[in-house]
N, C-alpha and C. Protein backbone atom coordinates (compact mmCIF):
# COMPACT_ATOMS: atom_id res chain seq x y z
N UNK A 1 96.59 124.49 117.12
CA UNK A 1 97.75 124.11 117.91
C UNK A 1 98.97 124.89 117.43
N UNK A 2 99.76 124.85 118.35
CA UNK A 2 100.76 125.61 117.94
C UNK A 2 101.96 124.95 116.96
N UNK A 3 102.78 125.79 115.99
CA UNK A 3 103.12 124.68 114.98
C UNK A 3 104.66 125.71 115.00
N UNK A 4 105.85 124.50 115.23
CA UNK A 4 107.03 124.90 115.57
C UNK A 4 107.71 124.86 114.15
N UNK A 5 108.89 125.02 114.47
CA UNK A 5 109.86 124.68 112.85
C UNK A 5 110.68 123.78 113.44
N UNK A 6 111.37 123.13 112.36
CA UNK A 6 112.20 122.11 112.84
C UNK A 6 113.44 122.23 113.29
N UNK A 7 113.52 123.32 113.46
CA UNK A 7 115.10 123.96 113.76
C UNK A 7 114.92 124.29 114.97
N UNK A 8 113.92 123.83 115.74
CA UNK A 8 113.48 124.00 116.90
C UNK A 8 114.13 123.53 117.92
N UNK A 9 113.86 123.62 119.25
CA UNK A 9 114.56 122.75 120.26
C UNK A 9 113.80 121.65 120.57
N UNK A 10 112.43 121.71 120.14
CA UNK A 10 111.26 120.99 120.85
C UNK A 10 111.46 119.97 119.88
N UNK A 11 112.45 120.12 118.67
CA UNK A 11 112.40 118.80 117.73
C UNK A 11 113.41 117.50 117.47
N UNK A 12 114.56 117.86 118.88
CA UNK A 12 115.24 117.22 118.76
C UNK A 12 115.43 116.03 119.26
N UNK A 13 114.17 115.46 120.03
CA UNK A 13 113.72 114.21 120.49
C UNK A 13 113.31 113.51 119.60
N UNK A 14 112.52 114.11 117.89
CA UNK A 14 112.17 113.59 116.94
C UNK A 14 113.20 113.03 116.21
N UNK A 15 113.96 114.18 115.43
CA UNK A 15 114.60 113.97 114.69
C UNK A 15 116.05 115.20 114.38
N UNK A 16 116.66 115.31 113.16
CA UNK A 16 117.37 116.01 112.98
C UNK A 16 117.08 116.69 111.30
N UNK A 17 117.79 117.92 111.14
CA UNK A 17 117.98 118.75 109.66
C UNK A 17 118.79 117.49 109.17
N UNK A 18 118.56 117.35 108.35
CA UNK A 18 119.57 116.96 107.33
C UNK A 18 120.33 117.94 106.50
N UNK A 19 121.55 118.25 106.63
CA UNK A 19 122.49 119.30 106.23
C UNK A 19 123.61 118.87 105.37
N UNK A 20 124.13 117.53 105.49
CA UNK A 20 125.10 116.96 104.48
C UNK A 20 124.78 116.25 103.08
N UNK A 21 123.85 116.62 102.77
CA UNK A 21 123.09 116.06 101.22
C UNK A 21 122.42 117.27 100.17
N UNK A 22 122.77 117.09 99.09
CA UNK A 22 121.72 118.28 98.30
C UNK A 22 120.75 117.45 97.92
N UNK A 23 119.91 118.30 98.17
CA UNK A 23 118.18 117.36 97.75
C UNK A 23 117.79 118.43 96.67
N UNK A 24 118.54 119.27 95.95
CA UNK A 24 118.21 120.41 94.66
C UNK A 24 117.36 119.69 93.62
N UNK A 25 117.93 118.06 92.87
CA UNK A 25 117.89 117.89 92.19
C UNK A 25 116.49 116.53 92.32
N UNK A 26 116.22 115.72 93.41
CA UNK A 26 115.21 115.44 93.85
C UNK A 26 113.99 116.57 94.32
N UNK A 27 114.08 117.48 94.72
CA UNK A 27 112.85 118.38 95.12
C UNK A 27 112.28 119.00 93.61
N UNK A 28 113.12 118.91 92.66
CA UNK A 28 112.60 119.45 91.44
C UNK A 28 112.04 118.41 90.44
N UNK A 29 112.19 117.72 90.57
CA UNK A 29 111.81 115.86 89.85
C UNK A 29 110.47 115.95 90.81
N UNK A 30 111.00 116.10 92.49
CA UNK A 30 109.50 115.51 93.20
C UNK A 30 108.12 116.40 92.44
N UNK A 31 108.75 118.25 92.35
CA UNK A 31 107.43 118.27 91.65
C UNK A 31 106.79 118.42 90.57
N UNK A 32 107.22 117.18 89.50
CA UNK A 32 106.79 116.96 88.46
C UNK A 32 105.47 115.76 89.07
N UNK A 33 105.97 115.37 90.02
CA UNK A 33 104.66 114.07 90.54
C UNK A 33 103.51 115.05 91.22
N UNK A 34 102.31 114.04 90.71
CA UNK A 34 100.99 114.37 90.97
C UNK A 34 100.61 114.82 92.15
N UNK A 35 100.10 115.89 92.62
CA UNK A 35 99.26 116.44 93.68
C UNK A 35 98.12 116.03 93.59
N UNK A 36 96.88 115.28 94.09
CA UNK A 36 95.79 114.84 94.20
C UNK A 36 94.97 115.42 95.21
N UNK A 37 93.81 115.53 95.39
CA UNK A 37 92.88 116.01 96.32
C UNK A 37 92.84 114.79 97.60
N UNK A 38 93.03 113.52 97.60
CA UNK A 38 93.92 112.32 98.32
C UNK A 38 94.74 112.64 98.60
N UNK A 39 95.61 111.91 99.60
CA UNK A 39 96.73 111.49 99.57
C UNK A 39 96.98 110.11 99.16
N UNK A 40 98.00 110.70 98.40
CA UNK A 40 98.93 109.07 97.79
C UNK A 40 100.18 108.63 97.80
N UNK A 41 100.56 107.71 98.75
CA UNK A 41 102.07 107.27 98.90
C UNK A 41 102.31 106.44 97.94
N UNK A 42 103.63 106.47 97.60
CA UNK A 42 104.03 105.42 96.44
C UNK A 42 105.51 105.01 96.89
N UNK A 43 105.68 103.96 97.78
CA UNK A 43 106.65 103.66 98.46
C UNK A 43 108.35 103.79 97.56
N UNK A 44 108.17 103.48 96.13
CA UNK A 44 108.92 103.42 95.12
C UNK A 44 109.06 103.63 93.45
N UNK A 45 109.70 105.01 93.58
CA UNK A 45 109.56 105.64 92.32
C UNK A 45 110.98 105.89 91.39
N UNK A 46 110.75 105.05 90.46
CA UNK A 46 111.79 105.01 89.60
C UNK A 46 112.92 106.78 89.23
N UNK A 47 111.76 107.45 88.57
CA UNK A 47 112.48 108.71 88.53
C UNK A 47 113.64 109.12 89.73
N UNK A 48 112.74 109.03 90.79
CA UNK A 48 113.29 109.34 92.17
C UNK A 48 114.58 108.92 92.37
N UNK A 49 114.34 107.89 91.90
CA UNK A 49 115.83 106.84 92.14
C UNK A 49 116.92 106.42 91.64
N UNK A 50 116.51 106.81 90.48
CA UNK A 50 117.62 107.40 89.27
C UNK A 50 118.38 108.89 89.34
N UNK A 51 117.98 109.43 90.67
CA UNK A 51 118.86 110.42 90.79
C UNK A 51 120.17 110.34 91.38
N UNK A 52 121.43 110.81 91.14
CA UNK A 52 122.43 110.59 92.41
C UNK A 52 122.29 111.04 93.44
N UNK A 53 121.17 111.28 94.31
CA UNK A 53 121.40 111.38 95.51
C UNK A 53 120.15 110.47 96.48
N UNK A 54 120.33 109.19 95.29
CA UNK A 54 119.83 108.16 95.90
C UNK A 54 121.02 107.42 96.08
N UNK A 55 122.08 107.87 95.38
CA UNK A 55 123.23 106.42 96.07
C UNK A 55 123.92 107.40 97.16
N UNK A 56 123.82 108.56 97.48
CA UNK A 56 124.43 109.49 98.38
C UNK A 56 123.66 109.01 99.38
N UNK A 57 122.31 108.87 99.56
CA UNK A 57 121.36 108.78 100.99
C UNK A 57 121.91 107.16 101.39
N UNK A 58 121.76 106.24 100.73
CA UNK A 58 122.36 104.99 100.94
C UNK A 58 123.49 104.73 101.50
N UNK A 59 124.70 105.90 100.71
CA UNK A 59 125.86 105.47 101.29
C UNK A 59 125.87 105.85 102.87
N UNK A 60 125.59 107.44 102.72
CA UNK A 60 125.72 108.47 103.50
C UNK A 60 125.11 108.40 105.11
N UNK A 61 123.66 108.39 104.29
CA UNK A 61 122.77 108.16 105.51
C UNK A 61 121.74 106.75 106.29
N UNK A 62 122.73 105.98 105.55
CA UNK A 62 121.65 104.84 105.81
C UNK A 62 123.21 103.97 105.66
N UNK A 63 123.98 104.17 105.72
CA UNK A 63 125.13 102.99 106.08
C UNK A 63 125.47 102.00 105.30
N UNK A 64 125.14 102.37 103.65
CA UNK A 64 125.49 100.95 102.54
C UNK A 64 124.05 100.17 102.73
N UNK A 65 122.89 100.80 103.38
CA UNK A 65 121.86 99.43 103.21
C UNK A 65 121.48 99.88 102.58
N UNK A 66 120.26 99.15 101.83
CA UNK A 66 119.90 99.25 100.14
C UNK A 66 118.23 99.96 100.91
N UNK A 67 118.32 100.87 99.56
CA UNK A 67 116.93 102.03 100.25
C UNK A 67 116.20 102.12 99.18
N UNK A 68 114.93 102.74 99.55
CA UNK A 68 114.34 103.12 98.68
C UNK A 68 113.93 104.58 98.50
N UNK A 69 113.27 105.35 97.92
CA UNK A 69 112.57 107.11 97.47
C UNK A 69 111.36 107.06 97.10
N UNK A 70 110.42 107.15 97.87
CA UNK A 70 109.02 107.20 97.00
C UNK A 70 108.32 108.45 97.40
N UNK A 71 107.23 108.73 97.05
CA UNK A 71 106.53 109.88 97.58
C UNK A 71 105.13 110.02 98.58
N UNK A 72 105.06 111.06 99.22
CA UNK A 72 103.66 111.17 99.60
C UNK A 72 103.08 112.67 99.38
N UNK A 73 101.74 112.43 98.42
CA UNK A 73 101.57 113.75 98.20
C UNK A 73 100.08 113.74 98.40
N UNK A 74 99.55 115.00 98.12
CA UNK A 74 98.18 115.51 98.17
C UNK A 74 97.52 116.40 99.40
N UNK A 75 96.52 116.23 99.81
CA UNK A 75 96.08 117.39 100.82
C UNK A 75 95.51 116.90 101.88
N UNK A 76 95.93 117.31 102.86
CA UNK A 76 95.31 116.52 104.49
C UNK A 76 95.81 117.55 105.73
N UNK A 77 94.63 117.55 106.44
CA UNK A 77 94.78 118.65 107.55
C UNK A 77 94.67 117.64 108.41
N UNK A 78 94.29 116.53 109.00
CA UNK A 78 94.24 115.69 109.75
C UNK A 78 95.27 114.75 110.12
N UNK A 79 95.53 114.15 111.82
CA UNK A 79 95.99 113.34 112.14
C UNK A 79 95.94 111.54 111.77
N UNK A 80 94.78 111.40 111.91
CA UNK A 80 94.35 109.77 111.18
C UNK A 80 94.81 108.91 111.87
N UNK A 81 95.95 108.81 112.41
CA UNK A 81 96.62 107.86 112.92
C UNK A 81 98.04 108.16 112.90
N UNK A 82 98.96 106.68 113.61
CA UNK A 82 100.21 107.32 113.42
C UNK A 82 101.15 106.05 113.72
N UNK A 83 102.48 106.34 112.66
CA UNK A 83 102.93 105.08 112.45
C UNK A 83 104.44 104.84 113.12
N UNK A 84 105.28 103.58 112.86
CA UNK A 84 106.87 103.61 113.27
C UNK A 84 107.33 103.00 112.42
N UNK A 85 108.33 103.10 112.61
CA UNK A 85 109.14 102.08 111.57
C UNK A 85 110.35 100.99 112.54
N UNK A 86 111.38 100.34 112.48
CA UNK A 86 112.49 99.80 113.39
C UNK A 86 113.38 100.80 112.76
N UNK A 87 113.25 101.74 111.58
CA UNK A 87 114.10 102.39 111.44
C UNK A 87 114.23 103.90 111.20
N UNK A 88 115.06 104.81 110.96
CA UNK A 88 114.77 106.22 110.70
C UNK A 88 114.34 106.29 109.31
N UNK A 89 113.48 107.60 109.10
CA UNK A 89 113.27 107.63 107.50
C UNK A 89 113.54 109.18 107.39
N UNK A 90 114.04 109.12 105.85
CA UNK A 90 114.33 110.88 105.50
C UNK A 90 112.52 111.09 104.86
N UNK A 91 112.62 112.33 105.37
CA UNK A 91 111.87 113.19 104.54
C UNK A 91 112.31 114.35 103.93
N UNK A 92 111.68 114.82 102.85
CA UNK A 92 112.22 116.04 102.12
C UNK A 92 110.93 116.57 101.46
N UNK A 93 111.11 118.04 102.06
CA UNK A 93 109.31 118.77 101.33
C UNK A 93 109.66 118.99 100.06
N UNK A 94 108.92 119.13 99.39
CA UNK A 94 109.31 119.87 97.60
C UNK A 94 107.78 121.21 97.80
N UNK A 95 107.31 120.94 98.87
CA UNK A 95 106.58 122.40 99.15
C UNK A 95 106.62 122.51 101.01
N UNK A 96 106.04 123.54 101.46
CA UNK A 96 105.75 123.67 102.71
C UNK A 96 105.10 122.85 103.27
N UNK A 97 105.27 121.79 103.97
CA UNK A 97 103.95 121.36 104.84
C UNK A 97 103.99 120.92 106.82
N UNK A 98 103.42 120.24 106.90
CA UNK A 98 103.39 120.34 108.63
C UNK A 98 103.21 118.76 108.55
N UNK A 99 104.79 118.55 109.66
CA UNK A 99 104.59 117.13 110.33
C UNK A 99 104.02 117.20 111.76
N UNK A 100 102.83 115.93 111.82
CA UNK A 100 102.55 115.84 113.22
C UNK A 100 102.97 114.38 113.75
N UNK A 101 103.52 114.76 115.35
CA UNK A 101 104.77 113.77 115.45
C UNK A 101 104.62 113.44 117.08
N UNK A 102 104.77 112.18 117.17
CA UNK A 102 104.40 111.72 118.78
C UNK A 102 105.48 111.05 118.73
N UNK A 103 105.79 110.42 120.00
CA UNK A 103 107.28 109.67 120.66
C UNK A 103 106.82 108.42 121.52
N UNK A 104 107.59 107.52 120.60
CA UNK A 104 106.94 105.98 120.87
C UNK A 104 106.99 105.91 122.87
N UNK A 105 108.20 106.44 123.31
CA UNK A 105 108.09 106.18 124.85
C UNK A 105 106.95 106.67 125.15
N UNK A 106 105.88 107.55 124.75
CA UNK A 106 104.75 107.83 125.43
C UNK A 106 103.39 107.04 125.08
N UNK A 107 103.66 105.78 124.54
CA UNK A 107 102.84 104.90 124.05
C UNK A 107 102.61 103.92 125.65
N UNK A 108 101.32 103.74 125.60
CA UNK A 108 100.91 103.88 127.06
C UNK A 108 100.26 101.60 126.70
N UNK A 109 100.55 101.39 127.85
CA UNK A 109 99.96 99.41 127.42
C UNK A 109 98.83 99.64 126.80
N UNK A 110 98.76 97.87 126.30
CA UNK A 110 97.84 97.96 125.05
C UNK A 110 97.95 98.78 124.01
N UNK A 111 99.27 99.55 123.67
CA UNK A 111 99.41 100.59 122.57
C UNK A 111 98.12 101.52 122.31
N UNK A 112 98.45 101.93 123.33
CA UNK A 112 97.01 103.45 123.46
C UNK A 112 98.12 104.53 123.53
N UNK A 113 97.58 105.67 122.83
CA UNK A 113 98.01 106.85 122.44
C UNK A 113 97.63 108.03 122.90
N UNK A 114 97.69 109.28 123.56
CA UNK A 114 97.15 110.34 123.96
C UNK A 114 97.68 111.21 123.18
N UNK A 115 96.56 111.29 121.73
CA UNK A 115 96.79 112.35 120.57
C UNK A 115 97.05 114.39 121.28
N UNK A 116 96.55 114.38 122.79
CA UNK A 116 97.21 115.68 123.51
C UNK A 116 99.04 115.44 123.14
N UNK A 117 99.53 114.93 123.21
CA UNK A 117 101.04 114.82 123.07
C UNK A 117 101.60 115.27 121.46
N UNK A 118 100.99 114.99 120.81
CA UNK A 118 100.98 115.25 119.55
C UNK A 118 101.91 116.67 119.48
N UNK A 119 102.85 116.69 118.42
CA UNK A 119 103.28 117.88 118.52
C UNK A 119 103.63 118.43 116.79
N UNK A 120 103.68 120.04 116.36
CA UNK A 120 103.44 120.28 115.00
C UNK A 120 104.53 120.78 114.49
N UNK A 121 104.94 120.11 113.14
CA UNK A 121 106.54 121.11 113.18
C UNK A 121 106.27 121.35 111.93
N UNK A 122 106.62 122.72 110.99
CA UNK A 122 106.98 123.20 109.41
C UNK A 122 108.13 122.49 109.28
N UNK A 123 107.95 121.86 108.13
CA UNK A 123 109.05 121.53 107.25
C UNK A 123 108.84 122.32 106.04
N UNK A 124 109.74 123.52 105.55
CA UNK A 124 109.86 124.17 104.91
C UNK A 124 110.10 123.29 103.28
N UNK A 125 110.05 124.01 102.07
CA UNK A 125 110.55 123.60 100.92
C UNK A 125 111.82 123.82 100.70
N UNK A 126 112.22 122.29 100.43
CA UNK A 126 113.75 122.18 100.18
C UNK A 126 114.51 121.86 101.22
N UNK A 127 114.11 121.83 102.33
CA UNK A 127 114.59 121.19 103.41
C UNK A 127 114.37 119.73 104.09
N UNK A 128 115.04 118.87 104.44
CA UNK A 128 115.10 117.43 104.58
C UNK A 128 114.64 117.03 106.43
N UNK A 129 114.24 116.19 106.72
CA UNK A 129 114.93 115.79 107.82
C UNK A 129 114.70 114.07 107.96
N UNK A 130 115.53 113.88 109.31
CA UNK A 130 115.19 112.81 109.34
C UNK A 130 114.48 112.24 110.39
N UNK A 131 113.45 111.80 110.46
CA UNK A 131 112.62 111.31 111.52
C UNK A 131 113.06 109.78 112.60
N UNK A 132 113.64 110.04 113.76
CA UNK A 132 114.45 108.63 114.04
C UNK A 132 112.92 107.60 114.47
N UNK A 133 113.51 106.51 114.62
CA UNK A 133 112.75 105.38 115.32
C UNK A 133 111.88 105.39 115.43
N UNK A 134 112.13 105.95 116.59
CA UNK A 134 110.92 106.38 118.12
C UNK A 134 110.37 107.46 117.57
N UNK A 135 110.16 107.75 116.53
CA UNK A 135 109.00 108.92 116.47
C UNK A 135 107.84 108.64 115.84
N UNK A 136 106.91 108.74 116.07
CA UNK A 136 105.63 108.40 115.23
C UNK A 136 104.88 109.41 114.46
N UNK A 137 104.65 109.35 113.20
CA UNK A 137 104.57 109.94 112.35
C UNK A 137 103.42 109.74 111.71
N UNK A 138 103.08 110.33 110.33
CA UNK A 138 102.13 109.75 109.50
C UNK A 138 102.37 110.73 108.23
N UNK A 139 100.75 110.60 107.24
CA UNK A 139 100.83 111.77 106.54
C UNK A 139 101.41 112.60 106.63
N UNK A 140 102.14 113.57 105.73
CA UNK A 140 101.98 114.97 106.38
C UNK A 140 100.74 115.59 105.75
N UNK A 141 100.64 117.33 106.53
CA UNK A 141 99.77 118.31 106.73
C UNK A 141 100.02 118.92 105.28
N UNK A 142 98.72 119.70 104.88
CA UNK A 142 98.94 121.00 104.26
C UNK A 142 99.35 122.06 104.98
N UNK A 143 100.12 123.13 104.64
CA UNK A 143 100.24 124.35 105.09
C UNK A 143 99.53 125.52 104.56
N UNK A 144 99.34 125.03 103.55
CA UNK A 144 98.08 125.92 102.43
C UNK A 144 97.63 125.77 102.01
N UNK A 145 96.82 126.00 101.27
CA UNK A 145 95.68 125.50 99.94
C UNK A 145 96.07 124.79 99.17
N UNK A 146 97.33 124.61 98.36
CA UNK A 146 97.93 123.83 97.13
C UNK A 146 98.47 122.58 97.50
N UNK A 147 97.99 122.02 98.75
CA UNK A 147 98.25 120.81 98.86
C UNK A 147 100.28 120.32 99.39
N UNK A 148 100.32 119.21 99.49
CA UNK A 148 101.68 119.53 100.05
C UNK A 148 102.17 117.86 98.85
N UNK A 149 103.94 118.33 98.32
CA UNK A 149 104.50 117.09 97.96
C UNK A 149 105.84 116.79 99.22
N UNK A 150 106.00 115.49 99.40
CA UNK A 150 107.10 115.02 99.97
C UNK A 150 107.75 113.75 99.74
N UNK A 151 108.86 113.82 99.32
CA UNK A 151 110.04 112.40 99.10
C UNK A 151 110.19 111.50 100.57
N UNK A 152 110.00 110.41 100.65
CA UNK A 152 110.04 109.35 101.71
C UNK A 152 110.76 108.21 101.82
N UNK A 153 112.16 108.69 102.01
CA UNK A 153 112.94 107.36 101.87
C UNK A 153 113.35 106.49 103.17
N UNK A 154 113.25 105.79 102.59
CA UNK A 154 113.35 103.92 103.95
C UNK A 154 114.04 102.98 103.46
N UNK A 155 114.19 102.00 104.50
CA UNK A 155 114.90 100.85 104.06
C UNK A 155 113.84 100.08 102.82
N UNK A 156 114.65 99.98 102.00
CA UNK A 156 114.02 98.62 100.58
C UNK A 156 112.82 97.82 101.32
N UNK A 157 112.07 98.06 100.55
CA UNK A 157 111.06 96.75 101.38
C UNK A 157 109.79 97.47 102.12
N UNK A 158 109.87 98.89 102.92
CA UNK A 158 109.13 98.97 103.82
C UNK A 158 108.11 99.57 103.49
N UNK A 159 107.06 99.10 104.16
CA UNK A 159 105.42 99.44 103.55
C UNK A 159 105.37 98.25 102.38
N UNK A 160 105.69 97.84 102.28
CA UNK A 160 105.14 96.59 101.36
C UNK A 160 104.16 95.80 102.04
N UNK A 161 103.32 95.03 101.23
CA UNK A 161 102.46 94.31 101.49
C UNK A 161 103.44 93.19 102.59
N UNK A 162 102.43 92.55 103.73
CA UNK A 162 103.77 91.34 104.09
C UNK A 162 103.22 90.04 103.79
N UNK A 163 104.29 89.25 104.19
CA UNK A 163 104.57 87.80 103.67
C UNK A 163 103.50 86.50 104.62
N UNK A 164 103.24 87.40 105.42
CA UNK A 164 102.46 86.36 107.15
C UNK A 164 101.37 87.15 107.46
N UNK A 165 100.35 86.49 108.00
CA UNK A 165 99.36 87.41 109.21
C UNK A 165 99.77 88.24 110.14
N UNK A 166 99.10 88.69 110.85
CA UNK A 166 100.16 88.98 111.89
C UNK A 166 98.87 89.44 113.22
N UNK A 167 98.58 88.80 113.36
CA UNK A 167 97.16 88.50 114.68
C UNK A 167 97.94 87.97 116.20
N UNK A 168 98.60 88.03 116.03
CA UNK A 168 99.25 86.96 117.43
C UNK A 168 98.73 88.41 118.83
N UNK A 169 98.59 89.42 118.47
CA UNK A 169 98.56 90.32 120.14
C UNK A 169 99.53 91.24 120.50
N UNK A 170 99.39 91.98 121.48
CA UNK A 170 100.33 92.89 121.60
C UNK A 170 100.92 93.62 120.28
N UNK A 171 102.50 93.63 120.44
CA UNK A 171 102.62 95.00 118.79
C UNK A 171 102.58 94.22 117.84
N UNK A 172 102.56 92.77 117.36
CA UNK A 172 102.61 91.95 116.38
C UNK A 172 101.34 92.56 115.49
N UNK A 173 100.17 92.92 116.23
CA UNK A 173 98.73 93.28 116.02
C UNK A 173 98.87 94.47 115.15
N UNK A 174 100.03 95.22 115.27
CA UNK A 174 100.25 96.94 114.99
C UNK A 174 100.63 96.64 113.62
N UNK A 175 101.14 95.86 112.87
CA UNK A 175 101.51 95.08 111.86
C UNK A 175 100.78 95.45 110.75
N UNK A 176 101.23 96.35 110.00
CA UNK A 176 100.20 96.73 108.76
C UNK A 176 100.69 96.17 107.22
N UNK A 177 102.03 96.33 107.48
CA UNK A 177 102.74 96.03 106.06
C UNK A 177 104.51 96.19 106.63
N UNK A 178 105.41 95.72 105.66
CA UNK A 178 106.37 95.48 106.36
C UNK A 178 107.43 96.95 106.99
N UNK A 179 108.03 96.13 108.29
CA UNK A 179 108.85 97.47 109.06
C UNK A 179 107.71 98.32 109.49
N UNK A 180 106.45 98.23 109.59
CA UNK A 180 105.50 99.53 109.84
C UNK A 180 104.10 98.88 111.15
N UNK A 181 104.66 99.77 111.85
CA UNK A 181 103.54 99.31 113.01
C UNK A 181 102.25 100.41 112.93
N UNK A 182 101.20 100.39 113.36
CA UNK A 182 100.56 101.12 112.72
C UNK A 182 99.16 101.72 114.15
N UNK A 183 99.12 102.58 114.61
CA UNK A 183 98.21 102.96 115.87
C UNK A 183 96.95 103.79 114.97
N UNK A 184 95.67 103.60 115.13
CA UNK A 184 94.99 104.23 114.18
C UNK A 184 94.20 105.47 115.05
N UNK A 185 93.34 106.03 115.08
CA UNK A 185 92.39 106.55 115.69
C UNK A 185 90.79 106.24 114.88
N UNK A 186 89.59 106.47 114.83
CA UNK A 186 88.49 105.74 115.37
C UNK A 186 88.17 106.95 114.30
N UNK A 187 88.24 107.78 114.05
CA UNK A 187 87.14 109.20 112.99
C UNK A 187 88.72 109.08 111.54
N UNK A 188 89.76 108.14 111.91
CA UNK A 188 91.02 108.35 110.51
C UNK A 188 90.37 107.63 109.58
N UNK A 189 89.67 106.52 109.36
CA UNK A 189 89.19 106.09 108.27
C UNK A 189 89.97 105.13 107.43
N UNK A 190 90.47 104.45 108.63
CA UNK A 190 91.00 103.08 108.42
C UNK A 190 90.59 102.02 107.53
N UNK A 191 91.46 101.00 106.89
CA UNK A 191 90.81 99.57 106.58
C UNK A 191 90.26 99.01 108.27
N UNK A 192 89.44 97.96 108.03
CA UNK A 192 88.91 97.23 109.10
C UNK A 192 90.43 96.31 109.54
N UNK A 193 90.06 95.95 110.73
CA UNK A 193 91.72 95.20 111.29
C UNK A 193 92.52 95.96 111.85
N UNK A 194 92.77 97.39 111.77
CA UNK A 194 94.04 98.26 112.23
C UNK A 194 93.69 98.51 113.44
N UNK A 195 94.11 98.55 114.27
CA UNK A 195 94.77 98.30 115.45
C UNK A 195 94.27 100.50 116.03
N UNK A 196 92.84 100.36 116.79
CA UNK A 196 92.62 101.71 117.01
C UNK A 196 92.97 101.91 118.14
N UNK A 197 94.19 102.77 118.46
CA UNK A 197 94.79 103.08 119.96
C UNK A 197 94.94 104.88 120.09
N UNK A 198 94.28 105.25 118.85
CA UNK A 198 94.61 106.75 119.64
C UNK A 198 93.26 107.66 120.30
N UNK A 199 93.77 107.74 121.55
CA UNK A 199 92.40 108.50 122.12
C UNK A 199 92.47 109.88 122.22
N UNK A 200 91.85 110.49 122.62
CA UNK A 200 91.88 112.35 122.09
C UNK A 200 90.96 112.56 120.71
N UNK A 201 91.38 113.68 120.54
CA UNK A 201 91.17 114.70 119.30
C UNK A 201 91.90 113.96 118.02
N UNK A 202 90.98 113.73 116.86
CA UNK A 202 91.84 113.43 115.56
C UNK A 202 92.41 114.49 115.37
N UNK A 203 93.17 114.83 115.68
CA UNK A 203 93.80 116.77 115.61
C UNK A 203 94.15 117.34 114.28
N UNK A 204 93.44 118.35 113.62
CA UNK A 204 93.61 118.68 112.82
C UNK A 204 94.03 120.19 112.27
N UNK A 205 94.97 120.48 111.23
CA UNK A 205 95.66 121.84 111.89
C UNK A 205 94.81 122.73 110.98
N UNK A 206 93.44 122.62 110.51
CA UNK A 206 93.42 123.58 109.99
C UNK A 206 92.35 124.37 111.05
């Protein structure tokens, strides 16, 4: 598939550059953390957050609400599925890798997905962005062999385990952990329970 940059035009339904923050001093901390042949998110990482430009993203870009910095790293050419949040989240590469990115308005009843819509963008090293709302996201991609690291900051709290079931139907069902709705596809290799709505190709960029 064809794989855009984010400075693109095709990316501004997703999201935006982040241009008013230095991420110098986080992208060099991020890669002291582990690259794995997995991927491994870690919603909240102390180092991370002990930097000052965790109270800059808070003030700055998230409006005084209390946030968090964690990571997602390791190696994946595959789609798997794909998630939302109620809110925007920054990302920041500490290497090259590829986001693949769908737009909640094209979420079709019964939260079915047409992984054809899917679209591929480079996020370069050292560069941020921010992914709004409505965009659905997941992992990111490798761009090369060495696997990819990335910083993932959200509101406090999100991706945590939650407090309730959440079986009731419709998007309540999408409900994986908190703030995070969750659409899977059928070959991603899900826990049992997740909610499989994407039809197509598990699309994978390598």
């Amino acid at each position: 598939m064809e794989i855009k940059k984010v400075t693109d035009a095709a990316f501004r339904k997703y999201g935006k550059v982040v241009k008013n923050v230095d991420f110098t001093a986080l992208v060099e901390e991020l890669e002291k953390t582990p690259c794995t042949a997995e991927v491994v998110y870690e919603p909240s990482v102390p180092e991370l957050e002990a930097l000052p430009v965790y109270k800059e993203l808070q003030d700055v870009t998230y409006g005084e609400m209390p946030i968090q910095i964690g990571f997602c790293n390791g190696n994946n050419y595959k789609l798997n599925a794909l998630e939302y949040h109620r809110t925007s989240e920054i990302d920041v590469a500490a290497s090259d890798l590829i986001l693949l990115l769908g737009w909640q308005a094209d979420v079709e009843e019964d939260y079915i997905y047409d992984t054809s819509k899917v679209e591929a963008f480079l996020l370069p090293k050292g560069v941020a962005v921010e992914l709004y709302a409505t965009t659905l996201h997941y992992a990111p991609c490798n761009s090369g062999e060495g696997g990819f690291r990335c910083a993932i900051v959200l509101p406090d709290g999100t991706n945590l385990p939650t407090d309730e079931n959440h079986f009731a139907g419709g998007e309540d069902a999408l409900i994986t952990a908190k703030n995070k709705w969750l659409i899977g596809h059928a070959e991603g290799g899900l826990p049992e329970g997740c909610h499989i709505g994407l039809k197509g190709e598990n699309i994978s960029v390598k």
